[in-house]
Protein backbone atom coordinates (compact mmCIF):
# COMPACT_ATOMS: atom_id res chain seq x y z
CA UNK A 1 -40.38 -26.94 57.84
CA UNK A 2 -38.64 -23.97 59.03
CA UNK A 3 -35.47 -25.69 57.01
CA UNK A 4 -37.99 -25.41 53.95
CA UNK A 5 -39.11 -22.03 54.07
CA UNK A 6 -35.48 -20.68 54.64
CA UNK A 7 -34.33 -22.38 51.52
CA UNK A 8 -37.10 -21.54 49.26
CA UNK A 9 -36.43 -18.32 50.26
CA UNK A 10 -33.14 -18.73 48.93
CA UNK A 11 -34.72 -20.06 45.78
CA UNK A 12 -36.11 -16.91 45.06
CA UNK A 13 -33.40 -15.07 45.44
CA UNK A 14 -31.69 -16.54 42.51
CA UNK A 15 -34.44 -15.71 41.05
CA UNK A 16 -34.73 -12.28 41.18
CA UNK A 17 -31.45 -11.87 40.60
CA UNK A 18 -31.59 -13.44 37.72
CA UNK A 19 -34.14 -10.88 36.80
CA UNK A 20 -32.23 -8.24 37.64
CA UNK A 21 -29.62 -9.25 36.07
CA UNK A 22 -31.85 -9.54 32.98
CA UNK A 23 -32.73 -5.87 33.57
CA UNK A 24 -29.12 -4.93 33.30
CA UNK A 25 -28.70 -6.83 30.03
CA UNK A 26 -31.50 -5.17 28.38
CA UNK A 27 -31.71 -1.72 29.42
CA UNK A 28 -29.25 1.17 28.27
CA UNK A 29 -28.66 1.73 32.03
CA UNK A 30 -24.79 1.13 31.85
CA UNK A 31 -21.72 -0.60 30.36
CA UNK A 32 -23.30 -3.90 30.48
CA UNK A 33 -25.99 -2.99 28.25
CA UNK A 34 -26.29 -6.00 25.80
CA UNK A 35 -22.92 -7.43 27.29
CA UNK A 36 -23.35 -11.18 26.90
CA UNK A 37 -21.43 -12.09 30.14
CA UNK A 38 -24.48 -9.97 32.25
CA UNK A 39 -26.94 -12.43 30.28
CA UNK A 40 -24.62 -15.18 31.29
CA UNK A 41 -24.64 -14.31 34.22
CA UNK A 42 -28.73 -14.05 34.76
CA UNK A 43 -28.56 -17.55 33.57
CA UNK A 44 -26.46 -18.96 35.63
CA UNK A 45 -28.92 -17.59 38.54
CA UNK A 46 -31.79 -18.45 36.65
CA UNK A 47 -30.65 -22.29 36.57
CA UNK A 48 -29.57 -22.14 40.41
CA UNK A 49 -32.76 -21.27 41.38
CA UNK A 50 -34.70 -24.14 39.67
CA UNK A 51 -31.58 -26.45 40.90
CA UNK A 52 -32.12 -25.67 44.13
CA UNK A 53 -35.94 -26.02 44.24
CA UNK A 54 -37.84 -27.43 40.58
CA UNK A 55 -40.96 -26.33 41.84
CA UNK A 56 -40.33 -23.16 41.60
CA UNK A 57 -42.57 -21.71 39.10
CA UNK A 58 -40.98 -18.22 38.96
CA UNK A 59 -37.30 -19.94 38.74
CA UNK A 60 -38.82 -21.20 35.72
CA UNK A 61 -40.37 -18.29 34.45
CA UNK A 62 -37.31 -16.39 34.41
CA UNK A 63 -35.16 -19.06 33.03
CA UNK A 64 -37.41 -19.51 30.09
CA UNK A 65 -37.31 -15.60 29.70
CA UNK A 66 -33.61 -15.47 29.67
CA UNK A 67 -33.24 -18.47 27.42
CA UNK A 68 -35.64 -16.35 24.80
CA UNK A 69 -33.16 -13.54 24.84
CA UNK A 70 -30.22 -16.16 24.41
CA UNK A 71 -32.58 -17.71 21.32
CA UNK A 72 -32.69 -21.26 22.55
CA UNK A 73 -36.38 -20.98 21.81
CA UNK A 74 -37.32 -24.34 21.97
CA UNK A 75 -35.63 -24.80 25.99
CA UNK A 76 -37.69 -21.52 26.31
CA UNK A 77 -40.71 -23.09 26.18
CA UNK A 78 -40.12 -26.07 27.63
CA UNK A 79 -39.46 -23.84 30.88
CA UNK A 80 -42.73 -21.79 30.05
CA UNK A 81 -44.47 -24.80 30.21
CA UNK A 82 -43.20 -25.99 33.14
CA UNK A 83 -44.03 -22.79 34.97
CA UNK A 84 -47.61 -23.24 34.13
CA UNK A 85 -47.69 -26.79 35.10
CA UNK A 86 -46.87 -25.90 38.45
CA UNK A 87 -49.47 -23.28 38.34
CA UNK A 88 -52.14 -23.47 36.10
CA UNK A 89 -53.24 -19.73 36.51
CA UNK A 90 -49.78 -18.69 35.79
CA UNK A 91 -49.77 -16.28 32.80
CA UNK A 92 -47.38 -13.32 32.15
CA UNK A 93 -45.81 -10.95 29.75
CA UNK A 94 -42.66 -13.01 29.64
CA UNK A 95 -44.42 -16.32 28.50
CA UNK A 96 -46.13 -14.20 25.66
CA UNK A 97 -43.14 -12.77 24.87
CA UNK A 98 -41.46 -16.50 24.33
CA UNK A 99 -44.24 -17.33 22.40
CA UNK A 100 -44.17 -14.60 20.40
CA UNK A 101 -40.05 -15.10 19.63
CA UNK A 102 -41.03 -18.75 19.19
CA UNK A 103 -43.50 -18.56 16.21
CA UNK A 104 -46.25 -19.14 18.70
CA UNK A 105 -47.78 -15.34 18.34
CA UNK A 106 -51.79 -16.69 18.14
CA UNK A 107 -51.32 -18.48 21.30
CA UNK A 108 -49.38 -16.01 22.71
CA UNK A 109 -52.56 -13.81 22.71
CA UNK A 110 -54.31 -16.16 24.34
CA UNK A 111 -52.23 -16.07 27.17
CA UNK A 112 -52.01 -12.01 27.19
CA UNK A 113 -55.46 -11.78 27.01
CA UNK A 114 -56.22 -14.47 30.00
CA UNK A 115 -53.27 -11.94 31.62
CA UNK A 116 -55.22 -8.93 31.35
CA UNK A 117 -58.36 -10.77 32.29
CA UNK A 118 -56.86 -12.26 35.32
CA UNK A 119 -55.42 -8.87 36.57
CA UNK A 120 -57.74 -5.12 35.71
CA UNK A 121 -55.25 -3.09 37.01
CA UNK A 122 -52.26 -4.94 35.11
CA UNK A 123 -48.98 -3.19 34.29
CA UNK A 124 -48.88 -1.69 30.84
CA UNK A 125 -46.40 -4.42 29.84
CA UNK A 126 -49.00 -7.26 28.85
CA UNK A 127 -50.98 -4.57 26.32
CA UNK A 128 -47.48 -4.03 24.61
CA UNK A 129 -47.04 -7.50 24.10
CA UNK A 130 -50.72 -7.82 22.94
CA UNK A 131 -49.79 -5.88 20.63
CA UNK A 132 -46.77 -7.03 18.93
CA UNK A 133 -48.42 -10.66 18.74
CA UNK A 134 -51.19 -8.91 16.67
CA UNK A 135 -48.81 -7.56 14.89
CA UNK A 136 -47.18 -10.56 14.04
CA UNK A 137 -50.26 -12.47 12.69
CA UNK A 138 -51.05 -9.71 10.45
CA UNK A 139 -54.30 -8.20 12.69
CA UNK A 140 -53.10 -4.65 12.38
CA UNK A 141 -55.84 -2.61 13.20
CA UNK A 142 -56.41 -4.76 16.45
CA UNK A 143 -52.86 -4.31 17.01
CA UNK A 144 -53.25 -0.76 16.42
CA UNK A 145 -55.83 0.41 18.86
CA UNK A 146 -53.97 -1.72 21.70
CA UNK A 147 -50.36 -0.39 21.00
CA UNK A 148 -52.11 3.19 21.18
CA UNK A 149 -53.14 2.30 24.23
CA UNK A 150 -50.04 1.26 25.72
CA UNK A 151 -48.43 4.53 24.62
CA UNK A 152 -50.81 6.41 26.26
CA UNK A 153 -50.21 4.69 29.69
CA UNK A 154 -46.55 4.85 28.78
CA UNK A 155 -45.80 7.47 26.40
CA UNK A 156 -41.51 7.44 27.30
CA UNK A 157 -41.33 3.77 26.42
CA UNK A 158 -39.65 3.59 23.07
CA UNK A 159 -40.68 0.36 22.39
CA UNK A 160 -44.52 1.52 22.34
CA UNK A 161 -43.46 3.97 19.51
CA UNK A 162 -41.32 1.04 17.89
CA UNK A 163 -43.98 -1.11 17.52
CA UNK A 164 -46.67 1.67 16.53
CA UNK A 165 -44.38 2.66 13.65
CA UNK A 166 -44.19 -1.39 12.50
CA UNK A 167 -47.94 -1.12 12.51
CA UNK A 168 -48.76 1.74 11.21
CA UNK A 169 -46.31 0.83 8.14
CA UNK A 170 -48.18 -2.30 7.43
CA UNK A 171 -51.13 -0.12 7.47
CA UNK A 172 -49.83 2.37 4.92
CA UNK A 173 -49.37 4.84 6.89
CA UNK A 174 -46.09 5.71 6.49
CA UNK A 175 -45.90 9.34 7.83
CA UNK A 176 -47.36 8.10 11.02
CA UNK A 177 -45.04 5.46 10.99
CA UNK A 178 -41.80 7.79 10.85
CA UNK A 179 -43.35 10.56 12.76
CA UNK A 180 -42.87 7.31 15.25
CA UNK A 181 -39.66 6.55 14.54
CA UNK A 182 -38.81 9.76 15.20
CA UNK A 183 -40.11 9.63 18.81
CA UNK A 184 -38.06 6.66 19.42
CA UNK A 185 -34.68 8.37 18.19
CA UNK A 186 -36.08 11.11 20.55
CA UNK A 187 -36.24 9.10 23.43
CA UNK A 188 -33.22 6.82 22.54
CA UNK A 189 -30.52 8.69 20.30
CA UNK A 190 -28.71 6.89 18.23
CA UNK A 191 -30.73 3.48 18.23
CA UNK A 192 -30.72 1.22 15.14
CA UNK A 193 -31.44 -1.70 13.68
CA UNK A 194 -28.52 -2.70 14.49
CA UNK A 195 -29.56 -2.49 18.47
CA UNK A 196 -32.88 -4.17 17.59
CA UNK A 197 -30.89 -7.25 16.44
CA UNK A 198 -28.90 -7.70 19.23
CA UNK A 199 -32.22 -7.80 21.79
CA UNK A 200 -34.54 -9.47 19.77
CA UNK A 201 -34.54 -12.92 17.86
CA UNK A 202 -37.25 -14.84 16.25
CA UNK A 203 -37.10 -18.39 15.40
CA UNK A 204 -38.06 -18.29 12.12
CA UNK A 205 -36.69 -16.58 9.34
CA UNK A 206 -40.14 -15.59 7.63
CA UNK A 207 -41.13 -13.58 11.33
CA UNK A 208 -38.13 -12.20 11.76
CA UNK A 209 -38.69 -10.86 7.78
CA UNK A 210 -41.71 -9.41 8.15
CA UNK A 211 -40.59 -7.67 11.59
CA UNK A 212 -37.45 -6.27 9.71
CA UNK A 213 -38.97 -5.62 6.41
CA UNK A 214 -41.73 -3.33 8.53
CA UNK A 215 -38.75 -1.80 10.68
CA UNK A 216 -36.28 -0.44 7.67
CA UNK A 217 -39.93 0.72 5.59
CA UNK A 218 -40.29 2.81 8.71
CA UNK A 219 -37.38 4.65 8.45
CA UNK A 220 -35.42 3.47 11.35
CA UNK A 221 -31.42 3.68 10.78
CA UNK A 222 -29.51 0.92 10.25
């Protein structure tokens, strides 16, 4: 037993590192921003730590995470799924977020709704992706009020604003929408559409239009 807990211990290590590691990837905190070998290198210790125990719900979590960002959407959710297998009251940003990538955005606010329900005092991160799944099947004024939200919890998150100015351009509203893009290139000079291509990848070419489409009406730099 004491064998056990030792190496599940272990287990979770890989795990968080492979988070971490994720972190690196995705933020503009250094030279390994969006350097593939750092998201190599979370998967690697994303895959040792459901090697090493494949019960581990949160090795899964994180490996179907990372494999979103690599765009192997379908192994994505295979992993999702697994993590909620092994706990059926399992629901986080990062599933919605694979679901979202995947074409899945309905369910995916299904599960970021039972998220919020589950936990009141939540991290802002589950209304953000509540958002961007309403966004994606076209309920824009539900999307609105919940992205607002978000940016008031977290007003020096550029994605908030990034998603706020999608919105409010499928709206109509397009000097709301670039007085958001403006924020964002506040917050994060020199970002493009360029960046946003590198971090994010849908799995079908008719999402990933009408995300892009919305982006460049916007305003945002290529």
């Amino acid at each position: 037993m004491r064998f056990r807990r030792k190496r599940r211990r272990h287990d979770r290590r890989h795990a968080i590192l492979a988070n971490t590691q994720n972190a690196i990837w995705s933020m503009r905190l250094d030279s390994d921003f969006l350097n593939p070998a750092a998201l190599d290198l979370a998967h690697r210790y994303a895959r040792k730590a459901v090697e090493l125990d494949p019960n581990l719900r949160d090795g899964h979590a994180i490996l179907g995470f990372v494999l979103t960002l690599m765009r192997q959407h379908d192994a994505s959710l295979v992993e999702c799924e697994r993590a909620i297998t092994l706990n059926p009251n399992y629901v986080d940003w990062p599933v919605g977020y694979a679901l979202i990538t995947a074409g899945e955005a309905q369910r995916a606010i299904n599960v970021l709704n039972a998220c919020k329900r589950l936990d009141p005092f939540h991290a802002p991160w589950p209304s953000l992706m509540l958002g961007a799944a309403c966004f994606m099947v076209e309920q824009y004024e539900r999307a609105l009020r919940v992205l607002q939200d978000y940016v008031s919890r977290v007003p020096q998150a550029g994605p908030g604003h990034l998603w706020l100015a999608l919105t409010y351009t499928q709206l109509g509203r397009l000097d709301e929408a670039r007085s958001e893009v403006a924020e964002v290139l506040r917050l994060r000079p020199g970002f493009q559409i360029r960046t946003v291509q590198q971090q994010l990848g849908f799995k079908h070419a008719k999402d990933e239009k009408h995300y892009f489409d919305a982006l460049r009406k916007a305003g945002l730099p290529e």
